[in-house]
Protein backbone atom coordinates (compact mmCIF):
# COMPACT_ATOMS: atom_id res chain seq x y z
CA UNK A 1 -19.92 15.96 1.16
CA UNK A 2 -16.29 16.47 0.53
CA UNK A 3 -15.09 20.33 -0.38
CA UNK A 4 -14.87 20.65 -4.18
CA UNK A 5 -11.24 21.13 -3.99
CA UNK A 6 -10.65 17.88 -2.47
CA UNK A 7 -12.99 16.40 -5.45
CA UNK A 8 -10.47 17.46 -8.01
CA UNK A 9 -7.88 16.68 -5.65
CA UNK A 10 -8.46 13.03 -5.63
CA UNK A 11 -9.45 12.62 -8.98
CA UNK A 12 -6.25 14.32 -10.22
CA UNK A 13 -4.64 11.80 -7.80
CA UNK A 14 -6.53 8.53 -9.20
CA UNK A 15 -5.01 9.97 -12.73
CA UNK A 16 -1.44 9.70 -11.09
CA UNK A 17 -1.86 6.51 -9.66
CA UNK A 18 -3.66 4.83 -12.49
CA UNK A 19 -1.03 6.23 -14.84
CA UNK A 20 -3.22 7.99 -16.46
CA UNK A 21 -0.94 10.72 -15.97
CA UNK A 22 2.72 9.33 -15.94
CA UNK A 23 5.76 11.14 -14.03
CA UNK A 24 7.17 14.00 -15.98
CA UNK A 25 3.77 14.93 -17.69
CA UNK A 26 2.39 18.23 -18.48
CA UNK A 27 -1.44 18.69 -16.71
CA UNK A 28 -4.22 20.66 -18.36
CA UNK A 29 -4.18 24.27 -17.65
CA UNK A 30 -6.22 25.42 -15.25
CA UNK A 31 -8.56 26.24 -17.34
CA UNK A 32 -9.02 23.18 -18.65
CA UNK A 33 -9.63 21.82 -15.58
CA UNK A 34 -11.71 24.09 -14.21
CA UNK A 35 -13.91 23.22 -17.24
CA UNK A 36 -13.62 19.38 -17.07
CA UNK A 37 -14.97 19.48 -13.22
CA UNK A 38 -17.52 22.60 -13.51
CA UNK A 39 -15.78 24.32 -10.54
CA UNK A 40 -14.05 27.80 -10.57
CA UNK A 41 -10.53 28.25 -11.31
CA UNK A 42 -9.56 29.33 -7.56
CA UNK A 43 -11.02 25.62 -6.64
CA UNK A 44 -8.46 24.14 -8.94
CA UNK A 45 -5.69 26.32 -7.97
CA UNK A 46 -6.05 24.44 -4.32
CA UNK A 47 -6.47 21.13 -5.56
CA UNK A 48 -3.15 21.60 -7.18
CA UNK A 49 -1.77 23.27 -4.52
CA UNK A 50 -2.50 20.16 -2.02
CA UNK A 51 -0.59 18.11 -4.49
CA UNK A 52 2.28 20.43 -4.77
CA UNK A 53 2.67 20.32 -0.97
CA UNK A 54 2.40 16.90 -0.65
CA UNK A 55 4.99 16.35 -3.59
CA UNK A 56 2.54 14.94 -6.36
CA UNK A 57 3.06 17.76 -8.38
CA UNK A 58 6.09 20.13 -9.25
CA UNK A 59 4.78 23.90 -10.67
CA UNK A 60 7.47 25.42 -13.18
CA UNK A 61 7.51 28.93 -13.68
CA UNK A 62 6.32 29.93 -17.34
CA UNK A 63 5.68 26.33 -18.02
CA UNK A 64 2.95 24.77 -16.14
CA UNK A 65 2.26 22.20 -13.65
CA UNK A 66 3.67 18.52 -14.01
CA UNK A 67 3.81 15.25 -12.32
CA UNK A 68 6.29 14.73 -10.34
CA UNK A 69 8.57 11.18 -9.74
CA UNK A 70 7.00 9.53 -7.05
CA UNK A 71 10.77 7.81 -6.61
CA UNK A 72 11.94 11.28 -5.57
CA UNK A 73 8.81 11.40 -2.98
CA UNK A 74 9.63 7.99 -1.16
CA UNK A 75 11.90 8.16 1.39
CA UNK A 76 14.58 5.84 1.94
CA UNK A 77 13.40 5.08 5.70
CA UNK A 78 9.39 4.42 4.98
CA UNK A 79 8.56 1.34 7.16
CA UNK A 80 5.21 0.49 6.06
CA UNK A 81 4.11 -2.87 4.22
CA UNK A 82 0.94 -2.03 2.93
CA UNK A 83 -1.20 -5.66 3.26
CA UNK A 84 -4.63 -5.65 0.94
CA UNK A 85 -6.77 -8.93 1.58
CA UNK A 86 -10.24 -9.49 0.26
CA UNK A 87 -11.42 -9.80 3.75
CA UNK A 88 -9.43 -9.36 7.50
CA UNK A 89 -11.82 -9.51 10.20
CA UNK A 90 -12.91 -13.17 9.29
CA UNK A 91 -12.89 -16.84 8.56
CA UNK A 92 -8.80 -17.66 7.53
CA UNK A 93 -7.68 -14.17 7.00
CA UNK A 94 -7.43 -12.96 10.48
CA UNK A 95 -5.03 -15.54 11.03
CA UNK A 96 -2.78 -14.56 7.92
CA UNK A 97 -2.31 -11.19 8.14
CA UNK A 98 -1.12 -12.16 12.27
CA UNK A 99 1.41 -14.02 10.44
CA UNK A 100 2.52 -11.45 8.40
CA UNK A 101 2.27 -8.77 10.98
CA UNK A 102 4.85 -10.92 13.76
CA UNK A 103 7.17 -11.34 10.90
CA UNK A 104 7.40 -7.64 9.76
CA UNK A 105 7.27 -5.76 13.10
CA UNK A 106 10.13 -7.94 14.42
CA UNK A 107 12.19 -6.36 11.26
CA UNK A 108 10.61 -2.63 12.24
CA UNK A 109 7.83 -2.34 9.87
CA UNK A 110 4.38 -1.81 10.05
CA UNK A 111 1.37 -2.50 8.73
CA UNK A 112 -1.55 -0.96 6.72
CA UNK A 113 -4.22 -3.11 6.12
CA UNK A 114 -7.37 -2.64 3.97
CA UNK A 115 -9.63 -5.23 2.31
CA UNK A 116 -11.59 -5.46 -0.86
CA UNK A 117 -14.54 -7.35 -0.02
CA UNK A 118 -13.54 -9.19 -3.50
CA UNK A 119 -14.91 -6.23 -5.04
CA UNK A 120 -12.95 -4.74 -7.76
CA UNK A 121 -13.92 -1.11 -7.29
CA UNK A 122 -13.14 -0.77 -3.79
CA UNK A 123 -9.67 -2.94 -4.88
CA UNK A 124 -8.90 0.20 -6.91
CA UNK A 125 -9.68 2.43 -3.57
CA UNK A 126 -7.33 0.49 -1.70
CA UNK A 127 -4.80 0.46 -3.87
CA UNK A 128 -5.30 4.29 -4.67
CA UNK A 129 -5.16 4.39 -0.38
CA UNK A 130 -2.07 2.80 -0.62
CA UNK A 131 -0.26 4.38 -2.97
CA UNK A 132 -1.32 7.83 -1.56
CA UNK A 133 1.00 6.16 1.45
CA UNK A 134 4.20 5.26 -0.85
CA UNK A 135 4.29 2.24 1.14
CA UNK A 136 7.66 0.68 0.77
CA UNK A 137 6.20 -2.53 -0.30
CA UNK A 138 3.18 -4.26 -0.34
CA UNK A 139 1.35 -7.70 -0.31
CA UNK A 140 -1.92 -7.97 -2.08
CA UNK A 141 -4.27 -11.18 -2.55
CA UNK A 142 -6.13 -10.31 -5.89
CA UNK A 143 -9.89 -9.82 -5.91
CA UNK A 144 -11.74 -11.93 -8.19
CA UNK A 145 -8.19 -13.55 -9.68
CA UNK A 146 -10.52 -15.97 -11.84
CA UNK A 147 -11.22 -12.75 -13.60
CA UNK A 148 -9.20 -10.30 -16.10
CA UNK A 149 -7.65 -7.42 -13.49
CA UNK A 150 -10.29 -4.60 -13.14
CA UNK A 151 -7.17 -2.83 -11.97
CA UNK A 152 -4.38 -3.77 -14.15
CA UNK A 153 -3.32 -0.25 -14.38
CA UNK A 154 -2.74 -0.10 -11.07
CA UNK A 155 -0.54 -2.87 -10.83
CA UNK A 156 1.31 -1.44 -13.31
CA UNK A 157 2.12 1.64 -11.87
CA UNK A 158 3.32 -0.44 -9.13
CA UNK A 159 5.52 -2.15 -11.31
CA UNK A 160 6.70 1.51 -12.67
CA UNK A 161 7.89 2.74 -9.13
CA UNK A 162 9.49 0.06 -8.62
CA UNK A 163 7.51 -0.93 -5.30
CA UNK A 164 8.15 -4.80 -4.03
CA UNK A 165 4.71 -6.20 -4.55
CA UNK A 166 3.76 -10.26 -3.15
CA UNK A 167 0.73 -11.90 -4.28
CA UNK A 168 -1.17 -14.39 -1.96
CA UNK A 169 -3.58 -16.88 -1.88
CA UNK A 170 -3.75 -16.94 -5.76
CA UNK A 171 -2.58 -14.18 -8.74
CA UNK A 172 -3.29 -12.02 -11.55
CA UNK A 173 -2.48 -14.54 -15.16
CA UNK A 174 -1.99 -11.25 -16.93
CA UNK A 175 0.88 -10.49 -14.48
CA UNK A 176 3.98 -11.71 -14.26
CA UNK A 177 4.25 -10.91 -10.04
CA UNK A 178 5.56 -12.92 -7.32
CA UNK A 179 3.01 -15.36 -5.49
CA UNK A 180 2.64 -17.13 -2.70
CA UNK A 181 -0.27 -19.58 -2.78
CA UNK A 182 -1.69 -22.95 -1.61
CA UNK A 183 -1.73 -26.25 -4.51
CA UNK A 184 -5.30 -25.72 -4.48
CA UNK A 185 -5.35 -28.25 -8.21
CA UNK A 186 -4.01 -30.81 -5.36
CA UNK A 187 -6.29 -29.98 -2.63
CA UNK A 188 -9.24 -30.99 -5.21
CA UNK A 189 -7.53 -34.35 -6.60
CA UNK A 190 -6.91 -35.60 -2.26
CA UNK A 191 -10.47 -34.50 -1.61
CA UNK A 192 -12.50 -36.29 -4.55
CA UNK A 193 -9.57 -38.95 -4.56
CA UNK A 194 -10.99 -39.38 -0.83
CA UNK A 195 -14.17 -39.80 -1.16
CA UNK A 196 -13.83 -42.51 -4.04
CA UNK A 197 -11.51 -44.17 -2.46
CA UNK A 198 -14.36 -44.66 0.07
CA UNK A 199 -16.70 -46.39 -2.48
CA UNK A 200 -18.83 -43.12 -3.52
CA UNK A 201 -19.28 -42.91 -7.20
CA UNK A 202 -21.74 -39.61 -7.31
CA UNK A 203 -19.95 -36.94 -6.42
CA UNK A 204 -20.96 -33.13 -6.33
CA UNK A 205 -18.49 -30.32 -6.23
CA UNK A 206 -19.30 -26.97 -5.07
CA UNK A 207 -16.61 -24.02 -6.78
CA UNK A 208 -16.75 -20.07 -6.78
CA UNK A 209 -14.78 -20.05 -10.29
CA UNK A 210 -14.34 -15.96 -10.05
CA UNK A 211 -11.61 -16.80 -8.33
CA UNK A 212 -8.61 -18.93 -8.81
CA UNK A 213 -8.83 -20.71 -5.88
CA UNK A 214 -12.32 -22.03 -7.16
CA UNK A 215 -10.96 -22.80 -10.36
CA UNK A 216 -8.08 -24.69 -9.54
CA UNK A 217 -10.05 -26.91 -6.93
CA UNK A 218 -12.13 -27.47 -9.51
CA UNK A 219 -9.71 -29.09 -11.94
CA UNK A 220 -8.46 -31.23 -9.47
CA UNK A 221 -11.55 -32.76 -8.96
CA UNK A 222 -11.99 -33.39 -12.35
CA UNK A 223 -8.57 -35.11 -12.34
CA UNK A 224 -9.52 -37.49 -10.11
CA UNK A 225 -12.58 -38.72 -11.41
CA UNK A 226 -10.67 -39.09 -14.81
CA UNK A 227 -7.68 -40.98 -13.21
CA UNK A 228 -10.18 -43.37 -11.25
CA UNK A 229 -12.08 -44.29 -14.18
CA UNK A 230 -15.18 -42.64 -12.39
CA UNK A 231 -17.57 -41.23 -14.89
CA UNK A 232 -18.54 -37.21 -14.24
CA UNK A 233 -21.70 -36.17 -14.65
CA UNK A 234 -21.97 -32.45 -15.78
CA UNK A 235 -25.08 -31.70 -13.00
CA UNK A 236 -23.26 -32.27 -10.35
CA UNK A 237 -20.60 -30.04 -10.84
CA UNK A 238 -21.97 -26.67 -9.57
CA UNK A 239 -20.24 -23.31 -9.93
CA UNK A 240 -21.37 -19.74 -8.29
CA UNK A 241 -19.77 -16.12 -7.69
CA UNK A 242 -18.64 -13.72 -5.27
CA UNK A 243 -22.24 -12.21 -5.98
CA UNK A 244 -24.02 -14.97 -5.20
CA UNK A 245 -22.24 -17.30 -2.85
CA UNK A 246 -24.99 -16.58 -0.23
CA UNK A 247 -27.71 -18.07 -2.13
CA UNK A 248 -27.14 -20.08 -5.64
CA UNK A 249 -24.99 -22.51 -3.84
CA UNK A 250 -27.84 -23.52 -1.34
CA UNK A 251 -29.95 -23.84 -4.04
CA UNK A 252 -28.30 -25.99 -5.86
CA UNK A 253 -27.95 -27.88 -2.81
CA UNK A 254 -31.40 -28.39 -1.97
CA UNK A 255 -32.35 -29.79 -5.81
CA UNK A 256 -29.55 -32.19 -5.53
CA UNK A 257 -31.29 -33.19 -2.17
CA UNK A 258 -35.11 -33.39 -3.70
CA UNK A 259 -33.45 -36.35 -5.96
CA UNK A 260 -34.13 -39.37 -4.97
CA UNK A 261 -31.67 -41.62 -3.33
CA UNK A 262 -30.66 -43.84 -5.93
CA UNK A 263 -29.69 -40.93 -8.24
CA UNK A 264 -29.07 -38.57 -5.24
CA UNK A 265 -24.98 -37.58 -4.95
CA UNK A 266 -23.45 -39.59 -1.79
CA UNK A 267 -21.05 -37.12 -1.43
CA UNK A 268 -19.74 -33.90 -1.79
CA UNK A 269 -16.92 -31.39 -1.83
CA UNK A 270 -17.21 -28.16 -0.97
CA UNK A 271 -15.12 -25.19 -1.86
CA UNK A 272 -14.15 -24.14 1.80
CA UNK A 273 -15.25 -25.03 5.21
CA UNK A 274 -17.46 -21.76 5.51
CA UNK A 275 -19.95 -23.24 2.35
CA UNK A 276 -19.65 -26.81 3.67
CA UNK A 277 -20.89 -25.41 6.94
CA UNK A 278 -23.53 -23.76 5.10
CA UNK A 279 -24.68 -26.78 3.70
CA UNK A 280 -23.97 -29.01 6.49
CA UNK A 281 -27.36 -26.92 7.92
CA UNK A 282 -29.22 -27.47 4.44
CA UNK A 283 -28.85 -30.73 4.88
CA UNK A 284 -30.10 -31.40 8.34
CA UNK A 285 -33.10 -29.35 7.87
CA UNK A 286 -33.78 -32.13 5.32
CA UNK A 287 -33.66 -34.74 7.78
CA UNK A 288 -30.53 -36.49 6.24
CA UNK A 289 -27.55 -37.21 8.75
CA UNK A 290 -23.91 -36.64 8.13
CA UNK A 291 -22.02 -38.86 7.37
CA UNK A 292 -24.54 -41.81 7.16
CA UNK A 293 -26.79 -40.22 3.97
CA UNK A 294 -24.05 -37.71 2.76
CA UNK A 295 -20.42 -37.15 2.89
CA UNK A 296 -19.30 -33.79 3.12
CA UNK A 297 -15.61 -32.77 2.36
CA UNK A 298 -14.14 -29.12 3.16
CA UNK A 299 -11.17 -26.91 2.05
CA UNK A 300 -8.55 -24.27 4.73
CA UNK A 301 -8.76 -26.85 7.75
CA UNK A 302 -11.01 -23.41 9.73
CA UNK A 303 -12.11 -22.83 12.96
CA UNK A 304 -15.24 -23.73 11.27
CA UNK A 305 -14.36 -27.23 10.72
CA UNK A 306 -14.30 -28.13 14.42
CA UNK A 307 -16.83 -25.65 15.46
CA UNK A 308 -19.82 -27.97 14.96
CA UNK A 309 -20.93 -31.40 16.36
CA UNK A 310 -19.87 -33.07 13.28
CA UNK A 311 -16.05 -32.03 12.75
CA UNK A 312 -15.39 -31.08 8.74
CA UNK A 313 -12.95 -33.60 6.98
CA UNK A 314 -11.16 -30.52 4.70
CA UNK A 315 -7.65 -29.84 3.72
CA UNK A 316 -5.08 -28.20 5.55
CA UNK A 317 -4.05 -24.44 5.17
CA UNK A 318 -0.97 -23.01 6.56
CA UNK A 319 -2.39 -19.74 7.59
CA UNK A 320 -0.27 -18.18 9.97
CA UNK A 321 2.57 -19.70 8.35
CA UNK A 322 1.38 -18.54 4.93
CA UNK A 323 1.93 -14.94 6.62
CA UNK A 324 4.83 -15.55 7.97
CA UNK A 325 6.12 -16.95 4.55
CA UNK A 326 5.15 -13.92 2.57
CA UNK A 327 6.56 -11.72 5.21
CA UNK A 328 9.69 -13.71 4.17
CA UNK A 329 9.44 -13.14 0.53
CA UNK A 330 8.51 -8.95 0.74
CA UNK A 331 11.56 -8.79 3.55
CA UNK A 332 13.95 -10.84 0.81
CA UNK A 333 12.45 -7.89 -1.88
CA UNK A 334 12.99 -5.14 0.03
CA UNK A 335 16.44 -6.34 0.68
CA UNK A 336 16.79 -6.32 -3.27
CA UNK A 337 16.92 -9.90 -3.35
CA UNK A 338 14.01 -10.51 -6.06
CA UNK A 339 15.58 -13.49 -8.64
CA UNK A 340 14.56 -16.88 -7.96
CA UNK A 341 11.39 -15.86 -6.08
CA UNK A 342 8.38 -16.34 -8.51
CA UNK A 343 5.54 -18.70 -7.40
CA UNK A 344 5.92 -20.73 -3.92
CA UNK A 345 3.18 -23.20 -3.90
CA UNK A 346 2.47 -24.68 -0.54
CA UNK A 347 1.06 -28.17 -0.65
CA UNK A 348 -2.19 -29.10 1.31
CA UNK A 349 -2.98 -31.98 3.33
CA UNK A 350 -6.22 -34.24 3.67
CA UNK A 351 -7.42 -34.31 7.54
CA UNK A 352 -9.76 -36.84 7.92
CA UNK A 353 -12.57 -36.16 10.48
CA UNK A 354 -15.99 -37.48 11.01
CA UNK A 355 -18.07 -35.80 8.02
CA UNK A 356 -17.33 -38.61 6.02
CA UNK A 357 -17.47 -42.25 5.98
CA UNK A 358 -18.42 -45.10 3.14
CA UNK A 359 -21.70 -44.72 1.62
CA UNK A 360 -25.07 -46.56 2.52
């Protein structure tokens, strides 16, 4: 367990960088303190001391102890991009940050990574981590973006020191930020617009809607049934969560399997390769084939969608280049270069591979 100083260390801290406290403000006395966190007073007087020495906080003689302006604390030759992803070690992610990372080092930065896990409390420890670091800028993919920001006041304080600050993958709609992201509203239309152009009129989509990604794939396959004339049927649209992506999805799966095969969906699309993947197993252990009983369409073009015997039809996704591009965009902020950035949408591409085929 961490000293008791430290304790009140950090949690001071989390008030700085939550703006909770703001730079220039006055902090309880001692006392107070020492009261809020049940500790002594010679516990709080090292907590502050930490900060002091670190530059957090400035003591003035007769008046007290106040925040001080992180802008003074930066320096002018900090290096480090701070990168926060909801995942790094798999699926498309490693892939992106190597993108970013090339790009950067070549210029003399470096990197310091941390992930989320899509989880919005440990997205407010890494940004806390991070802005413990004063990075000089820093390139975040939201966690949970189909959601109001858990973290909002972080972002803010951000936006209050003035740090560069690229979105990727998909953004905040309460913030007005720079983002780099895929047209994921596209990469639903091509893949529902594929499969009825095939001849399949019962189609199922498969969307995580807590974040934009899912949401935006989502509409796009709505689109295309409505410019096609096809009609939609509500049950076979099927949406899940970070929370339960493991297991609602394959259970929706399996009852629109136990249907029979006049009202059974011919085809689906799934919201990424890693869930069509999933399901692609679902579906064998029910005896049906791919692609002769059920179409299957996936999203990022993965190392998952060639991994198995049956290679994933699924839309492209620049990854590396992605990383590269956003290493662009934070080099062209740190540069002071930050009108006419805004949103870059990349547009994805239908590759058409052997999970799908006319139906029966």
């Amino acid at each position: 367990m961490a000293a008791k100083y430290r304790q009140v260390r950090d949690e001071i801290l989390s008030w700085i960088h939550s703006s909770k406290l703001l730079p220039g403000s006055r902090l309880p006395s001692e006392h107070e303190i020492a009261d809020q966190f049940s500790v002594s007073r010679q516990t709080v007087r090292q907590a502050l001391g930490e900060l002091v020495r670190e530059g957090w906080l400035n003591r003035m003689q007769g008046k007290g102890t106040f925040v001080a302006d992180p802008a003074v604390k930066s320096v002018d030759d900090n290096k480090t991009v701070g990168v926060i992803t909801t995942y790094i070690s798999d699926y498309i992610f490693p892939q992106i940050v190597q993108g970013i990372e090339t790009r950067l080092r070549s210029e003399g930065y470096r990197l310091l990574l941390a992930s989320t896990e899509n989880d919005p409390t440990k997205e407010r420890e890494c940004m806390e981590m991070m802005l413990n670091q004063s990075p000089a800028a820093l390139i975040v993919e939201p966690t949970r973006s189909g959601e109001r920001s858990a973290n909002l006041n972080y972002f803010l304080t951000i936006e209050n020191r003035s740090i560069p600050y690229l979105m990727i993958n998909a953004s905040y709609e309460e913030m007005d930020s720079a983002c780099l992201r895929m047209d994921d509203e596209r990469g639903g239309f091509l893949a529902a617009q594929h499969l009825i152009e095939l001849g399949h009129r019962r189609i199922a989509g498969f969307f995580k809607t807590d974040d934009m990604q899912g949401v935006r794939r989502m509409k796009g396959f709505v689109a295309a049934h409505r410019k096609y004339s096809i009609p939609l049927q509500p049950s076979l649209i099927f949406t899940y969560n970070t929370d339960d992506k493991s297991t609602a999805p394959i259970a929706q799966a399996k009852q629109l399997i136990e249907q029979s095969a006049q009202e059974r969906a011919t085809g689906w699309v799934l919201y990424n390769d890693e869930l069509a993947v999933n399901l692609l197993q679902v579906v064998r252990e029910a005896g049906l084939s791919v692609p002769n009983d059920l179409s299957l369409v996936g999203f990022d073009d993965s190392f998952l969608a060639t991994a198995t015997e049956v290679k994933l039809t699924t839309l492209s996704h620049p990854k590396h280049a992605l990383g590269t591009a956003a290493a662009e965009m934070i080099l062209q902020m740190l540069d002071g270069e930050q009108r006419g950035l805004g949103e870059k949408i990349h547009t994805p591409e239908l590759i058409i591979r052997e999970s799908t085929s006319s139906p029966a």
